[in-house]
N, C-alpha and C. Protein backbone atom coordinates (compact mmCIF):
# COMPACT_ATOMS: atom_id res chain seq x y z
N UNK A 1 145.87 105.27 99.44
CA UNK A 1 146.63 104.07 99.66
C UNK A 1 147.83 104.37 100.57
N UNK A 2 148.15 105.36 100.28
CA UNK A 2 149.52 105.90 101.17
C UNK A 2 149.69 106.26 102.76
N UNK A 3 148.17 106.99 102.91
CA UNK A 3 147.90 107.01 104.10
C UNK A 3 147.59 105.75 105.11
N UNK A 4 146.53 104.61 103.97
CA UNK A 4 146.30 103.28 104.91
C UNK A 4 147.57 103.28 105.14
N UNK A 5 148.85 103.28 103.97
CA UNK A 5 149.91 102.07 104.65
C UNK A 5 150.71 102.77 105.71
N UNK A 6 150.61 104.66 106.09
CA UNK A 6 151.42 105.30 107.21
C UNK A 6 150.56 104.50 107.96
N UNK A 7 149.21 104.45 108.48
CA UNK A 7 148.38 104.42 109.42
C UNK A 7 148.77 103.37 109.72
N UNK A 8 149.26 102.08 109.10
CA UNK A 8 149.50 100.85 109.64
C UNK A 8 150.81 100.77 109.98
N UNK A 9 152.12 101.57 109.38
CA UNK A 9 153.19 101.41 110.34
C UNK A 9 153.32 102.12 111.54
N UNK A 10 152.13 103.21 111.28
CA UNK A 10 152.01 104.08 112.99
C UNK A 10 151.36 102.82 113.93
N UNK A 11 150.50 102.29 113.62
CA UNK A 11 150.03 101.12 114.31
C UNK A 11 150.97 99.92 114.71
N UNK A 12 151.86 99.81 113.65
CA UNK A 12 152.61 98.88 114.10
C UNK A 12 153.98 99.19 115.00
N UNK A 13 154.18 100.10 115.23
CA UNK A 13 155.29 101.08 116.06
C UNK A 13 154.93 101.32 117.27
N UNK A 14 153.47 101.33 117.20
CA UNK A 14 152.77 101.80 118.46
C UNK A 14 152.94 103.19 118.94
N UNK A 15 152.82 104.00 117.31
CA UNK A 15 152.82 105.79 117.36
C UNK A 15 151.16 106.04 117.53
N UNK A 16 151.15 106.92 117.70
CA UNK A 16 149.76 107.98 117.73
C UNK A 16 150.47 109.41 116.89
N UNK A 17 149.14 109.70 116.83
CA UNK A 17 149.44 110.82 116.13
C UNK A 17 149.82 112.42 117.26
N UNK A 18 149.71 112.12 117.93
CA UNK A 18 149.98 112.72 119.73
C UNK A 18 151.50 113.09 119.48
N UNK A 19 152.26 111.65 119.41
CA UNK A 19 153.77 111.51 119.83
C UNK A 19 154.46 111.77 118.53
N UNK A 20 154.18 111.64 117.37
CA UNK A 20 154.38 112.24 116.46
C UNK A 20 154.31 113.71 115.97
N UNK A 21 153.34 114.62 116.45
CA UNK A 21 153.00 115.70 116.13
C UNK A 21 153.40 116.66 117.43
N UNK A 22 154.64 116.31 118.63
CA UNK A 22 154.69 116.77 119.27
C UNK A 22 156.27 117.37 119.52
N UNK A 23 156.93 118.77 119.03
CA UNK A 23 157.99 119.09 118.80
C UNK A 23 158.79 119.61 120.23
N UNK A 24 159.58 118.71 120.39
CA UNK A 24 160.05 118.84 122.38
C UNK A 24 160.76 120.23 122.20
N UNK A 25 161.52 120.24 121.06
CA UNK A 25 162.50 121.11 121.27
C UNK A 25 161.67 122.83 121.08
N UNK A 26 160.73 123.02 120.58
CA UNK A 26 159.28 123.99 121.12
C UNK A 26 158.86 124.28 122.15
N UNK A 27 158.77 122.79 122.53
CA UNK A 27 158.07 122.94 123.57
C UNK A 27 158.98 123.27 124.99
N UNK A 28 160.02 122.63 125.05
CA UNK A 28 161.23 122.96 126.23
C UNK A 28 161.58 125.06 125.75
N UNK A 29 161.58 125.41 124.72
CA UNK A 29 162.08 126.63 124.58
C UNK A 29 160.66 127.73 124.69
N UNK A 30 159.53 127.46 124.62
CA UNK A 30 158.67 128.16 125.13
C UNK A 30 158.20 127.86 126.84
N UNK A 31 158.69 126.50 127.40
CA UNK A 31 158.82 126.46 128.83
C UNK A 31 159.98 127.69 129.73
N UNK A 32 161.17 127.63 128.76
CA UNK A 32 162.06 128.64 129.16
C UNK A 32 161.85 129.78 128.90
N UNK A 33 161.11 130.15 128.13
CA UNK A 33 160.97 131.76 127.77
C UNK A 33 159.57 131.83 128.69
N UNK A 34 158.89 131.31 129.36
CA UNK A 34 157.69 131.22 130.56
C UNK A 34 158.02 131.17 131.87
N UNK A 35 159.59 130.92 132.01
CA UNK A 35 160.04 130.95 132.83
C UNK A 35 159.68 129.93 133.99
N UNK A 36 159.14 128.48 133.23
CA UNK A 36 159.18 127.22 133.97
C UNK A 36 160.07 127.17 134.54
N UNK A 37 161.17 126.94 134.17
CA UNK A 37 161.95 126.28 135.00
C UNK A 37 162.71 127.05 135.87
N UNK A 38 162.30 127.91 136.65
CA UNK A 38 162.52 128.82 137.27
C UNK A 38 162.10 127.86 138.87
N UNK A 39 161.08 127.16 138.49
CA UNK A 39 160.27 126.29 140.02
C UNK A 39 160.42 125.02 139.80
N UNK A 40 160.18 125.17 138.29
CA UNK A 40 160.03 123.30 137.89
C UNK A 40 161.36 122.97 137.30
N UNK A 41 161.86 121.25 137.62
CA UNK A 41 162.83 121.06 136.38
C UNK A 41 162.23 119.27 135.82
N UNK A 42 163.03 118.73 135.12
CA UNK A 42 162.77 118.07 134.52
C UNK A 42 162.85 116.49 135.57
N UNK A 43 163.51 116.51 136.62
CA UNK A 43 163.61 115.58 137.49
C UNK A 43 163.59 115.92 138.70
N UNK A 44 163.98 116.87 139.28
CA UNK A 44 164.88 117.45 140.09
C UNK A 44 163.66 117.88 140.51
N UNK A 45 163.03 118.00 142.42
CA UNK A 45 162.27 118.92 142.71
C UNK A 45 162.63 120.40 143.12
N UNK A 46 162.39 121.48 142.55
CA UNK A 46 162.60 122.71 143.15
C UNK A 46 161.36 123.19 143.60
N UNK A 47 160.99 124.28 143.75
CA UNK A 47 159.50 124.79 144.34
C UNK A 47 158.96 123.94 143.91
N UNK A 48 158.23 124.06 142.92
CA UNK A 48 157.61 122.99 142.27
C UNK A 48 158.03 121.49 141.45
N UNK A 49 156.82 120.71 141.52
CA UNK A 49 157.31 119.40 141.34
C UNK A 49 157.78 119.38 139.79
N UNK A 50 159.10 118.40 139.66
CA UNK A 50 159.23 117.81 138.47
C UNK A 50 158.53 117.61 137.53
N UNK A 51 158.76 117.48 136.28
CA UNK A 51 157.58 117.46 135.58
C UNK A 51 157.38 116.10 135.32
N UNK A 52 158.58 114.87 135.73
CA UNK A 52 158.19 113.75 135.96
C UNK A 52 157.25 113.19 136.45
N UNK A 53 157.45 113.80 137.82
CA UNK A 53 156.57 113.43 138.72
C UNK A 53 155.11 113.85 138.32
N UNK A 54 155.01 115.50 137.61
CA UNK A 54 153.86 115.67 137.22
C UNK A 54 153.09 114.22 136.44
N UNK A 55 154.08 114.02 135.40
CA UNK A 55 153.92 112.80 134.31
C UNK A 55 153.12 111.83 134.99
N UNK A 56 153.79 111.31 136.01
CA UNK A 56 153.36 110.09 136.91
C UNK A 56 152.12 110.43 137.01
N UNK A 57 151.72 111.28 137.95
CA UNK A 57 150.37 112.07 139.19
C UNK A 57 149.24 111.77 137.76
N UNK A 58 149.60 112.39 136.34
CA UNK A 58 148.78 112.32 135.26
C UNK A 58 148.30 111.33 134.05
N UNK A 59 149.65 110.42 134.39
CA UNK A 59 149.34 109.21 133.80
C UNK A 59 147.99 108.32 133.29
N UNK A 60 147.40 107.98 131.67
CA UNK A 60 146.12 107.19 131.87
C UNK A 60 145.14 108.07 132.25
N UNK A 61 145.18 109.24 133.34
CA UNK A 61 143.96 110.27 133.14
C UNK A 61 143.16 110.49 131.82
N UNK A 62 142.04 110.16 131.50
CA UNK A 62 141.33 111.09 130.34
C UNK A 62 141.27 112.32 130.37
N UNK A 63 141.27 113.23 131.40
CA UNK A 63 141.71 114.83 131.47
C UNK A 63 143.11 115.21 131.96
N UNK A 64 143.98 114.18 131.70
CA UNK A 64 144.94 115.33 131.79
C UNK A 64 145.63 116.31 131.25
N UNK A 65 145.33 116.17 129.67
CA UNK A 65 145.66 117.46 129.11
C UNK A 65 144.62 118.86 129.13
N UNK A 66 143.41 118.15 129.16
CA UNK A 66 142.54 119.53 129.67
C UNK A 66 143.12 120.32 131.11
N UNK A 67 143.41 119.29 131.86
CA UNK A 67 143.96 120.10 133.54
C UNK A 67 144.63 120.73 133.37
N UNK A 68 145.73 120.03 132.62
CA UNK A 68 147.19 120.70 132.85
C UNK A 68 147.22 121.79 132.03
N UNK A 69 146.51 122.27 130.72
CA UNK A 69 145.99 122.85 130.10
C UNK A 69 145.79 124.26 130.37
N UNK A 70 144.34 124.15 131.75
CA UNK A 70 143.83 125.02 132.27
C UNK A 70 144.81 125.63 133.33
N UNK A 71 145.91 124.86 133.71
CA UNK A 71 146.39 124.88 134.94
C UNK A 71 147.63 126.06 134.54
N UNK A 72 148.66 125.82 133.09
CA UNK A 72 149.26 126.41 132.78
C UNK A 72 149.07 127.83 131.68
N UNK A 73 147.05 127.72 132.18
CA UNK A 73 147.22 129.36 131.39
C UNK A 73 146.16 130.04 131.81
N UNK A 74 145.72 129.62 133.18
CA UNK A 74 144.79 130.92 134.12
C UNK A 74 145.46 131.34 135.32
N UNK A 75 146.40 130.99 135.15
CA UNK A 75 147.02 131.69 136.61
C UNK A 75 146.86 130.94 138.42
N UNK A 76 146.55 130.10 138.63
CA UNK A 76 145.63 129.36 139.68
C UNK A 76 146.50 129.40 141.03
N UNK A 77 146.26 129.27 142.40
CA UNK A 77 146.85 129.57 143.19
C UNK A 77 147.59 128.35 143.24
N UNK A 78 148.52 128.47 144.11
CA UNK A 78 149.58 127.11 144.09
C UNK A 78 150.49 127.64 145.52
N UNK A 79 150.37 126.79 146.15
CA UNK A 79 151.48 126.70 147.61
C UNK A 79 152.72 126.74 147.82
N UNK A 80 153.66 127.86 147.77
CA UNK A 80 155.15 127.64 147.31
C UNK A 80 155.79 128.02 149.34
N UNK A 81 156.24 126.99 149.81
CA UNK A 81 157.41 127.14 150.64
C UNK A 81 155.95 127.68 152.10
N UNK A 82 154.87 127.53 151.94
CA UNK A 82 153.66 127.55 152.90
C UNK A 82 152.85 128.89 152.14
N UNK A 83 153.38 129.85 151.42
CA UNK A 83 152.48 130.94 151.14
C UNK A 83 151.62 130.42 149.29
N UNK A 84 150.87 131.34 149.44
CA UNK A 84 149.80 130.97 148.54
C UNK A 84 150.14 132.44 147.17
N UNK A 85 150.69 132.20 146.15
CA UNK A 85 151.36 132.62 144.82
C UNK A 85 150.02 132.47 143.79
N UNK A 86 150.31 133.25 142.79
CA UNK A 86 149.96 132.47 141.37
C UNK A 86 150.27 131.89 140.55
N UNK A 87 150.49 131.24 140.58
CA UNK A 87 151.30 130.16 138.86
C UNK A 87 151.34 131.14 138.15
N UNK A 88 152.46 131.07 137.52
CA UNK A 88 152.53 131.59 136.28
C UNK A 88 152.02 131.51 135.13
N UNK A 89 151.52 132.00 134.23
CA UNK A 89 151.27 131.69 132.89
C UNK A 89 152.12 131.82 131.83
N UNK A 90 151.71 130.54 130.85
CA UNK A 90 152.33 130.23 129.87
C UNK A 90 152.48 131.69 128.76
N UNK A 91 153.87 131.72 128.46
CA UNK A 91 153.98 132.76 127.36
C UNK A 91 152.82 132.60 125.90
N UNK A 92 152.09 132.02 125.67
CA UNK A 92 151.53 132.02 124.70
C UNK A 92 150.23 131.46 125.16
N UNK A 93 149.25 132.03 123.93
CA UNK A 93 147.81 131.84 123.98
C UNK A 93 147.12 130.68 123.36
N UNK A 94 148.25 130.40 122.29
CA UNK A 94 148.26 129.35 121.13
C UNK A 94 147.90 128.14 121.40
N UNK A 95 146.62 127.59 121.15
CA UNK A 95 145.73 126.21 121.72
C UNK A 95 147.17 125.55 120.79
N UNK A 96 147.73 125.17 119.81
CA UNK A 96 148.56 124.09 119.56
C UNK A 96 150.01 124.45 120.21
N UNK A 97 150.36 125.42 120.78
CA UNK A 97 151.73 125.47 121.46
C UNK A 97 151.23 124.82 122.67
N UNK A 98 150.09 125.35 123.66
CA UNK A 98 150.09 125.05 125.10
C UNK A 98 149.73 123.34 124.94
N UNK A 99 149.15 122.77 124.00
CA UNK A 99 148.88 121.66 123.71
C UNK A 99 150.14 120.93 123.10
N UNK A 100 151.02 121.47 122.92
CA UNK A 100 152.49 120.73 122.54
C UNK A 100 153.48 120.96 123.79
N UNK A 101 153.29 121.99 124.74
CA UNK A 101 154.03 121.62 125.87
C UNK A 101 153.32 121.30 126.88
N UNK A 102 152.03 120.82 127.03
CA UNK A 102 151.32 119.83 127.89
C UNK A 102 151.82 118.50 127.47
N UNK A 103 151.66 118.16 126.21
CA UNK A 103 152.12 116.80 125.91
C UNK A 103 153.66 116.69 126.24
N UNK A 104 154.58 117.89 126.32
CA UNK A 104 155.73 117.56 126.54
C UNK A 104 155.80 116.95 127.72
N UNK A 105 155.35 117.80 128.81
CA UNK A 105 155.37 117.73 130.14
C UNK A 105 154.96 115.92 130.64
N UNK A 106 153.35 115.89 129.93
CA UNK A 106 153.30 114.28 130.22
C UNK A 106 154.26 112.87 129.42
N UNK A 107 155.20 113.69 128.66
CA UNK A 107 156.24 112.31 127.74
C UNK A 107 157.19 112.34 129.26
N UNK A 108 157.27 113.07 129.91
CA UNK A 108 158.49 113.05 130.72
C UNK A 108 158.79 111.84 131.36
């Protein structure tokens, strides 16, 4: 009974269980210890794009957490300033960390 009645004020709030189960302040402190924001920031373009802008580019996608996913933990080439780098990878291996700062990245 308890659960119907969460399920219906998550419904009525217009939560998911996504935006609920997703801890920013994790997820921003394993971006910094990965040394994101070293290229990326939160608005601001430096080497790499904002993660706003990421937000936007990913918006409504059905894969964008698989992309962004794959993107922040194989290493993939990426174009910085005309030369061709590797992305960095994410400090952790952890399918629910990289999946809590993918979702961070797309709340932006």
């Amino acid at each position: 009974m308890r659960l119907t009645q969460l399920l219906l004020v998550m419904t009525a709030l217009g939560l998911s269980d996504n935006s609920l189960a997703m801890d920013e302040a994790a997820a921003e402190s394993l971006a910094r210890k990965s040394g994101c924001f070293k290229c990326h920031a939160v608005e601001k373009k430096k080497d790499g794009p904002p993660y706003k802008e990421i937000a936007g580019k990913w918006k409504g996608k059905p894969d964008a957490e698989q992309k962004l996913s794959t993107h922040i933990t194989t290493a993939p080439k990426v174009k910085i300033e005309g030369k061709e780098e590797e992305h960095e990878q994410l400090k952790s291996k952890d399918p629910a960390e990289v999946k809590n700062v993918v979702q961070w990245i797309l709340s932006r």
